[in-house]
Each structure stands twice: as structure tokens, then as C-alpha cells.
C-alpha atoms as a PDB file:
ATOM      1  CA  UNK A   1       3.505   6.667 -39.277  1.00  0.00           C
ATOM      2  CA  UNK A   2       6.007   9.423 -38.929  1.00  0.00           C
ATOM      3  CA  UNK A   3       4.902  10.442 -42.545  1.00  0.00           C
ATOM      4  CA  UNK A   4       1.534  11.366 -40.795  1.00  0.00           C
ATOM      5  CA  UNK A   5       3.270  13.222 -37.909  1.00  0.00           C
ATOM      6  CA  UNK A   6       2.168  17.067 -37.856  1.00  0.00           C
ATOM      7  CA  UNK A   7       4.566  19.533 -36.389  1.00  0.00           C
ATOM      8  CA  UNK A   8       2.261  22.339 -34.583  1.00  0.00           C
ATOM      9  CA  UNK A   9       2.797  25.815 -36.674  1.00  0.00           C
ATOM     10  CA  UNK A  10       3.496  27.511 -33.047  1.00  0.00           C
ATOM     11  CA  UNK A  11       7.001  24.681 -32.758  1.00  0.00           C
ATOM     12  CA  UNK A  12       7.990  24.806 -36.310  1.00  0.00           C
ATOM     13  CA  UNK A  13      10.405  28.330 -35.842  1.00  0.00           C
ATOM     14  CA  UNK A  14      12.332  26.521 -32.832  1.00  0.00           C
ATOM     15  CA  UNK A  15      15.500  24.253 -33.472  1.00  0.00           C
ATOM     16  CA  UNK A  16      14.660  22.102 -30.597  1.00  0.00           C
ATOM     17  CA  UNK A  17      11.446  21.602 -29.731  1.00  0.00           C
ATOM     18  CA  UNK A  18      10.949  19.669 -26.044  1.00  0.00           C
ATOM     19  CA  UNK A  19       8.785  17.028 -25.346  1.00  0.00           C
ATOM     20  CA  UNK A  20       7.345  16.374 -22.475  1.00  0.00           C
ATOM     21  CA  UNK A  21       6.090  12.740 -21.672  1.00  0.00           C
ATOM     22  CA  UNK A  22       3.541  11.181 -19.184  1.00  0.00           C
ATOM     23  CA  UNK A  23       5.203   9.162 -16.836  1.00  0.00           C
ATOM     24  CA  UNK A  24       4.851   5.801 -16.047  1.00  0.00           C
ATOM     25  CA  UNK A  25       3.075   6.801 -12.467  1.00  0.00           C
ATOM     26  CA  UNK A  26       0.600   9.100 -14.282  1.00  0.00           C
ATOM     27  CA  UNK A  27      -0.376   6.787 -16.964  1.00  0.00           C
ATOM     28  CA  UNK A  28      -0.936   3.825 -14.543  1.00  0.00           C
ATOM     29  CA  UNK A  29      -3.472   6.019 -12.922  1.00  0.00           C
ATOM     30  CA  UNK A  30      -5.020   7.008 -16.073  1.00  0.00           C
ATOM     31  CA  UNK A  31      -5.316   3.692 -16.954  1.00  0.00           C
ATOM     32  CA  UNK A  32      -6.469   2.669 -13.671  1.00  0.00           C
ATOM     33  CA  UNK A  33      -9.247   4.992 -13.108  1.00  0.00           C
ATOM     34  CA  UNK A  34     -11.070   3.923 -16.353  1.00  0.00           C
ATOM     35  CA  UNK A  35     -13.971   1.948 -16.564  1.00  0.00           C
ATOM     36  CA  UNK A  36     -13.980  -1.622 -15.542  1.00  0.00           C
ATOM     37  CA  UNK A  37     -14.571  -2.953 -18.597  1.00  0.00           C
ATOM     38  CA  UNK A  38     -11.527  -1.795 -20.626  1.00  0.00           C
ATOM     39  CA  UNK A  39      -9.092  -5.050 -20.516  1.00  0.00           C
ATOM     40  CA  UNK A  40      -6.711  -3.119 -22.565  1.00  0.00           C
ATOM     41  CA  UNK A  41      -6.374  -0.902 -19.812  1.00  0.00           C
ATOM     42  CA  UNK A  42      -5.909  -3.988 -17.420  1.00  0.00           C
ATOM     43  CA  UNK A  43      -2.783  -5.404 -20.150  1.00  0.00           C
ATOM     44  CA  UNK A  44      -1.068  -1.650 -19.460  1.00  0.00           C
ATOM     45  CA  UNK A  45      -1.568  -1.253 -16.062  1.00  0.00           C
ATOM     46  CA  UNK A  46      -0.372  -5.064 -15.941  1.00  0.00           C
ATOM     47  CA  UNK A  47       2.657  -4.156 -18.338  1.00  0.00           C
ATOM     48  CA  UNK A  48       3.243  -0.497 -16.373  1.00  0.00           C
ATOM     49  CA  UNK A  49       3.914  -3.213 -12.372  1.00  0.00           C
ATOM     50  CA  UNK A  50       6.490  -4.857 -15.087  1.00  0.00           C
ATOM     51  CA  UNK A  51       8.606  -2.080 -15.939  1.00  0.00           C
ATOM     52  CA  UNK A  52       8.384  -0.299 -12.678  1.00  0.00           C
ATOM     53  CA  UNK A  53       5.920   2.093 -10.843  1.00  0.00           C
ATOM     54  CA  UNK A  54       6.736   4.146  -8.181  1.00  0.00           C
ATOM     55  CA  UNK A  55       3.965   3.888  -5.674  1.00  0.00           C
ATOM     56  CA  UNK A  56       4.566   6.459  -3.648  1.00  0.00           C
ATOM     57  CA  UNK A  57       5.169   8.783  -6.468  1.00  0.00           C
ATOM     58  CA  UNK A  58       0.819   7.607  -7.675  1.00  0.00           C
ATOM     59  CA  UNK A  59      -0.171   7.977  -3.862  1.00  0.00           C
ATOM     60  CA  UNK A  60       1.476  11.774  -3.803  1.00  0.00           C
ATOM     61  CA  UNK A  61      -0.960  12.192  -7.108  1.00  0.00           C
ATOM     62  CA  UNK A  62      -3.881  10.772  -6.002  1.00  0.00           C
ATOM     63  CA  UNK A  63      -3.188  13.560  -2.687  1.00  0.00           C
ATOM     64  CA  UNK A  64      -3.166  15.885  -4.919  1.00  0.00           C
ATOM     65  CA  UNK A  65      -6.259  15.075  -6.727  1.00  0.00           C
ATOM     66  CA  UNK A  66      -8.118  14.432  -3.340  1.00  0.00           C
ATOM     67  CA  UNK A  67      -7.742  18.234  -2.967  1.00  0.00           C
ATOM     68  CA  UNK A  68      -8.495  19.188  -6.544  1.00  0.00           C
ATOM     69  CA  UNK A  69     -12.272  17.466  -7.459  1.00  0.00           C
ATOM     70  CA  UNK A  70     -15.327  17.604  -5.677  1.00  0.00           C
ATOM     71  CA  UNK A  71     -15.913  14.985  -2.829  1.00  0.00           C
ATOM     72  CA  UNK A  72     -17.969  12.520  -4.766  1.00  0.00           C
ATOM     73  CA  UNK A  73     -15.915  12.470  -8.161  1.00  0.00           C
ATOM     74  CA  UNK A  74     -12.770  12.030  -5.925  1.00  0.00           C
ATOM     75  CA  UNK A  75     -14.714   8.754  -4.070  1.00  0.00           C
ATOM     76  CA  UNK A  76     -16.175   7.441  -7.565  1.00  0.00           C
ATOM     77  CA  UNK A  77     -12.782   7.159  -9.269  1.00  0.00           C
ATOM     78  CA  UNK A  78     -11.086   5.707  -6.298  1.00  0.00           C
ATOM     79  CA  UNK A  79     -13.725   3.020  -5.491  1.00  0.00           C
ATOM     80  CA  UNK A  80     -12.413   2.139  -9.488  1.00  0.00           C
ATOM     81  CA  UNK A  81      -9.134   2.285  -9.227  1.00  0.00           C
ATOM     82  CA  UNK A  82      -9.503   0.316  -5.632  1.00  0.00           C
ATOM     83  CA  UNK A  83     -11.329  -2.573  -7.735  1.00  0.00           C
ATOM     84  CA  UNK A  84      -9.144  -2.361 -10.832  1.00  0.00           C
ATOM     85  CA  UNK A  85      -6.337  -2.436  -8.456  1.00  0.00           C
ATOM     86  CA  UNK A  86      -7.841  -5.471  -7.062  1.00  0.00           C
ATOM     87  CA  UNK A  87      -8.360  -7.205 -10.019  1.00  0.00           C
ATOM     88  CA  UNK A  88      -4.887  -7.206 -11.126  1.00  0.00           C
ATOM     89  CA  UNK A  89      -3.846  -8.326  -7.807  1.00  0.00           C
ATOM     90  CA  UNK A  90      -6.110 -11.358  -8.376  1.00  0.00           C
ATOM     91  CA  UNK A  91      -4.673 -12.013 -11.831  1.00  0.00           C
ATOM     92  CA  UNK A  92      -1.322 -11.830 -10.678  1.00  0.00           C
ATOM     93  CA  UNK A  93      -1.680 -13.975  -7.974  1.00  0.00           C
ATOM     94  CA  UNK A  94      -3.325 -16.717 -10.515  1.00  0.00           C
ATOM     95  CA  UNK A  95      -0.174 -16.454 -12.562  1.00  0.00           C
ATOM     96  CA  UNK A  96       1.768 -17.150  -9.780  1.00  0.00           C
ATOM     97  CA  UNK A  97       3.164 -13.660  -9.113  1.00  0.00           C
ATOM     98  CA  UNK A  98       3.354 -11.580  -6.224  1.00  0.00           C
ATOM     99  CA  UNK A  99       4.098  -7.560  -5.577  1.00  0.00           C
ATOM    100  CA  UNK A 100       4.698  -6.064  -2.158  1.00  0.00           C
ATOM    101  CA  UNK A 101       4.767  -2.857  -3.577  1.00  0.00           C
ATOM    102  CA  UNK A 102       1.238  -3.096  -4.891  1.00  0.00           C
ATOM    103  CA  UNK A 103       0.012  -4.668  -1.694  1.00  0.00           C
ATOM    104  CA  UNK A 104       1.224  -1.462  -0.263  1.00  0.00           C
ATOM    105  CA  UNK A 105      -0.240   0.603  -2.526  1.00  0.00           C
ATOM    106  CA  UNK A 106      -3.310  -1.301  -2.169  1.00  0.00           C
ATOM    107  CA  UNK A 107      -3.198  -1.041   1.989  1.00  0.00           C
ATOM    108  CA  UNK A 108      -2.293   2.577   1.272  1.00  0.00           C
ATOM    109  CA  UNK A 109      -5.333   2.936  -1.356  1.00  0.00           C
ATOM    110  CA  UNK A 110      -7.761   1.499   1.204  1.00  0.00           C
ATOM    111  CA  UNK A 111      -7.445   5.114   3.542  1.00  0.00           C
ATOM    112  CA  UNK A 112      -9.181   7.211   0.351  1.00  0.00           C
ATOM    113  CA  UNK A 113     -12.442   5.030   0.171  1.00  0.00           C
ATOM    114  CA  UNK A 114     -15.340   6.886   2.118  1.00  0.00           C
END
């Protein structure tokens, strides 16, 4: 794979080029405002409540994005990521598992539906 890798004419003069990853936060709402039926998305988000989200850290995003898109976008993708949300809560608890912080962020998530 790294044989494949391209380094971008514009990076190639600097000694140390920086990269700059997604977060863990920002990809679990990527991931969680995707259509219903991607399961891969539901193994990530699923993997992502493993390693460690911050949920306050999402909820500050999701703010921001309140502010950013148009009314109806903004209630569209939280309605999914509500029922995504929910879904992993239900496959959590069949596996035994609980996770205060996503029942926060749940409680907290509930304020953004219209």
C-alpha cells in the first residue's frame, strides 16, 4: 500500500510535511449521521464507544453545526444520528454492555430533535 501512496506536488519541497487527522469525536459523527443501512458504519461507531469518545467534545460539534445548515438538513441528520444512536444502544445492551456516557449523550441528543 505505501507503494501506491502519492505525495501532493504542493508538499514534496517541505522536509516535514504535517498531518492532520480526524478525530475520534468527528469520525463518530460522520459515521453516525450516515444512512441507516450502512452496518459498517454501525461496527465503527461500535469500535469508536470502545476506544473512547468524548461526548461532550460531539455535542460542542453538533452546536456548531446547528448554526451552520439550514433548519431542515440540521433536523434530518439528527433524527439519524438519534436512531443510529439508538440502535447501538440496543445492541449493546443485548451484549450485555452498558455506557453512561452514551446515555448522556443520548438524553443530551434528545434537545436537537424538532
Amino acid at each position: 500500500m505505501i507503494d501506491q501512496a502519492v505525495m501532493p506536488e504542493e508538499l514534496q519541497g517541505l522536509k516535514k510535511p504535517k498531518v492532520h487527522l480526524a478525530s475520534a469525536e468527528d469520525v463518530f459523527l460522520f459515521k453516525g449521521v450516515t444512512s441507516l443501512g450502512r452496518s459498517k458504519d454501525i461496527d465503527d461507531i461500535l469500535r469508536l464507544l470502545e476506544l473512547g469518545v468524548d461526548f461532550d467534545v460531539v455535542l460542542k460539534e453538533i452546536e456548531v453545526q446547528r448554526k451552520l445548515l439550514e433548519v431542515e438538513t440540521f433536523e434530518r441528520l439528527a433524527h439519524i444520528l438519534f436512531e443510529k444512536i439508538k440502535l447501538i444502544q440496543k445492541i449493546l445492551e443485548e451484549r450485555g454492555l452498558r455506557s453512561r456516557g452514551l446515555n448522556y449523550f443520548i438524553n443530551q441528543l434528545k434537545g436537537y430533535l424538532g
